[in-house]
C-alpha atoms as a PDB file:
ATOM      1  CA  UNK A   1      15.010  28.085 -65.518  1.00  0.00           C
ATOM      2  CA  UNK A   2      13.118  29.868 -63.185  1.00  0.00           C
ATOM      3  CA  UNK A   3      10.288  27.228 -61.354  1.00  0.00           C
ATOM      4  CA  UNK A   4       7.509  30.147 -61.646  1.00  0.00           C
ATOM      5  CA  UNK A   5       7.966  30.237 -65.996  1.00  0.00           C
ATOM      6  CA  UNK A   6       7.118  27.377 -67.486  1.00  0.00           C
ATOM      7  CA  UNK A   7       4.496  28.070 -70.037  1.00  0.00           C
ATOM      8  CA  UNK A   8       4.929  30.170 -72.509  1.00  0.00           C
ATOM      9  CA  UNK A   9       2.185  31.471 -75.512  1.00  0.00           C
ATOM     10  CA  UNK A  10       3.640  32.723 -78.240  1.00  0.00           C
ATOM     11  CA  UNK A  11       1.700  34.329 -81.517  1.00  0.00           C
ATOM     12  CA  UNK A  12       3.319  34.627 -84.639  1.00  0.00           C
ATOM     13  CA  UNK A  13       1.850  34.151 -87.568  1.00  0.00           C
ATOM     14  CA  UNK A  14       5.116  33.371 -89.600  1.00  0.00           C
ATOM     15  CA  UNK A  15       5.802  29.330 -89.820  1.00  0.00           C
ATOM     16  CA  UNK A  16       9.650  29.730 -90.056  1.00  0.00           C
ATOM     17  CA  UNK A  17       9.633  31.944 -87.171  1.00  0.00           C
ATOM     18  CA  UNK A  18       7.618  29.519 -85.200  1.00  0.00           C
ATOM     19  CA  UNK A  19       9.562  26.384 -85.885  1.00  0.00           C
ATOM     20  CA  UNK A  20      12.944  28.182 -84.627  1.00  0.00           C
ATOM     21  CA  UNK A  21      11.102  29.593 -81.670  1.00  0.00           C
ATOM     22  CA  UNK A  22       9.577  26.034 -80.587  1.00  0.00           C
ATOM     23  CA  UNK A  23      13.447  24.893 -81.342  1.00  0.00           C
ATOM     24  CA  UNK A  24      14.563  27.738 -79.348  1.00  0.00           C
ATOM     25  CA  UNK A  25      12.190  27.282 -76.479  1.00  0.00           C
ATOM     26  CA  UNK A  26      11.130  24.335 -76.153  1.00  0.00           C
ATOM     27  CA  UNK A  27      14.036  21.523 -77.105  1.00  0.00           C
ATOM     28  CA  UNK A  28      16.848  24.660 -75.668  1.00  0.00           C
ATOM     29  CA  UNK A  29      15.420  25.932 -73.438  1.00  0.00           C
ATOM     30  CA  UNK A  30      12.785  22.834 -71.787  1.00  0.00           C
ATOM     31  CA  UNK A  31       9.817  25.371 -71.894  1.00  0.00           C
ATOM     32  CA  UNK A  32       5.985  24.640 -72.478  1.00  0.00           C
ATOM     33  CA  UNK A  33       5.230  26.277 -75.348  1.00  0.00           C
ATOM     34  CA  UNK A  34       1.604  27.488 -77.367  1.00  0.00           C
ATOM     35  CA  UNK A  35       1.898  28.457 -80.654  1.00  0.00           C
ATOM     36  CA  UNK A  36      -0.952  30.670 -82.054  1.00  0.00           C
ATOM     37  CA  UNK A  37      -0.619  31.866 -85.986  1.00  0.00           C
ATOM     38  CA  UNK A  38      -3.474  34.194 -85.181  1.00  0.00           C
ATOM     39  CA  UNK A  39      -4.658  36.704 -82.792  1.00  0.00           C
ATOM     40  CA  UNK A  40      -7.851  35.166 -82.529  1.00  0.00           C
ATOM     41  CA  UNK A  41      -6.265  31.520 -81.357  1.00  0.00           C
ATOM     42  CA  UNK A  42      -4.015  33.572 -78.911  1.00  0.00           C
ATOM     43  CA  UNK A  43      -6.745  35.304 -77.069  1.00  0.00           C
ATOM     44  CA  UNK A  44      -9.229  31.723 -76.946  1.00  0.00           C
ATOM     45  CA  UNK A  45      -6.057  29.519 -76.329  1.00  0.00           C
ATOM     46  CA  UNK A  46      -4.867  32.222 -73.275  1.00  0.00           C
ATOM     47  CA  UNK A  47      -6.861  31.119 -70.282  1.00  0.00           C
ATOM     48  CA  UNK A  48      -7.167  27.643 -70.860  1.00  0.00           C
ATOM     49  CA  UNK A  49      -2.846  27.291 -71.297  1.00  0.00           C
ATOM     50  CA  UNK A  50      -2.566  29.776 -68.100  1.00  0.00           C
ATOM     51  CA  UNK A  51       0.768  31.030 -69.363  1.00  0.00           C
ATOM     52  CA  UNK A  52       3.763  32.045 -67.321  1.00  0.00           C
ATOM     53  CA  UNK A  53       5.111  34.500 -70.279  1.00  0.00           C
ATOM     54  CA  UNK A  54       3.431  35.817 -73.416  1.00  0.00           C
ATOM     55  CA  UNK A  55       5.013  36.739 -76.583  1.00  0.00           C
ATOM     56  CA  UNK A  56       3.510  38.248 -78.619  1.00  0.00           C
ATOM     57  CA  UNK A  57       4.102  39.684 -82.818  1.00  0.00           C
ATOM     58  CA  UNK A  58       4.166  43.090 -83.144  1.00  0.00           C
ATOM     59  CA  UNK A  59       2.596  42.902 -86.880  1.00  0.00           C
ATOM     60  CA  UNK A  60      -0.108  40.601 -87.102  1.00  0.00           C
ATOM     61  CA  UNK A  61      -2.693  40.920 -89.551  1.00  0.00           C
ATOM     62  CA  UNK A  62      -5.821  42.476 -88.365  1.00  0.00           C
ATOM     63  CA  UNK A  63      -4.993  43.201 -85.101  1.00  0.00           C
ATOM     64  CA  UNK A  64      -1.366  44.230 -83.954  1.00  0.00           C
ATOM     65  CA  UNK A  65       0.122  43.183 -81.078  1.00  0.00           C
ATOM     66  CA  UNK A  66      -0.084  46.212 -78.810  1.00  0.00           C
ATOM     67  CA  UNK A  67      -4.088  45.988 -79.283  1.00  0.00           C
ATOM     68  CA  UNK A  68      -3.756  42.375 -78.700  1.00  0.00           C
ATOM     69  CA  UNK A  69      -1.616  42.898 -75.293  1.00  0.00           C
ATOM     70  CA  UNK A  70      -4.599  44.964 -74.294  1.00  0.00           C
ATOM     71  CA  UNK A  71      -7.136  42.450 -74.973  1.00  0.00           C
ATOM     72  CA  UNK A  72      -5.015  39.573 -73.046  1.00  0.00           C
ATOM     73  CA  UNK A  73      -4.995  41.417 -70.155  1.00  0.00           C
ATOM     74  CA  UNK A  74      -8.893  41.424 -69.857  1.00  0.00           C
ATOM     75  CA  UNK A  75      -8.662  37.843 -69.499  1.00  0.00           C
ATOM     76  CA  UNK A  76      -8.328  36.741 -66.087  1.00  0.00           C
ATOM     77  CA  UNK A  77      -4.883  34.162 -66.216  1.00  0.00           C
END
């Protein structure tokens, strides 16, 4: 693992998908990882966790991912 990416956010709003990505990520691969089920909790959770990585869920409901990439990077992180 690279010493720069630790912390990863990751929004998905599907619970099976989340508990094989925190499998994935975190036991696998010995990452940091924030799970947000909604856009809203990504965008308040982003600062605070100062991510290394953000992934994000294409199809969310409400807002997709693209518009929520664009809102991330207003945030200062």
């Amino acid at each position: 693992m690279r010493p720069d990416l630790k912390r990863i956010l990751y929004m998905e709003d599907e619970k099976d998908i989340q508990s094989i990505a925190r499998i994935a990520l975190e036991n696998a691969g010995g990452f940091t990882l924030k799970v947000c089920s909604s856009v809203q909790e990504a965008i308040e959770s982003a600062a605070a966790f100062e991510p290394s990585l953000i992934l994000l869920d294409v199809m969310m409901p409400g807002m997709d991912g693209f518009i929520t990439y664009g809102e991330l990077r207003k945030i200062p992180l």
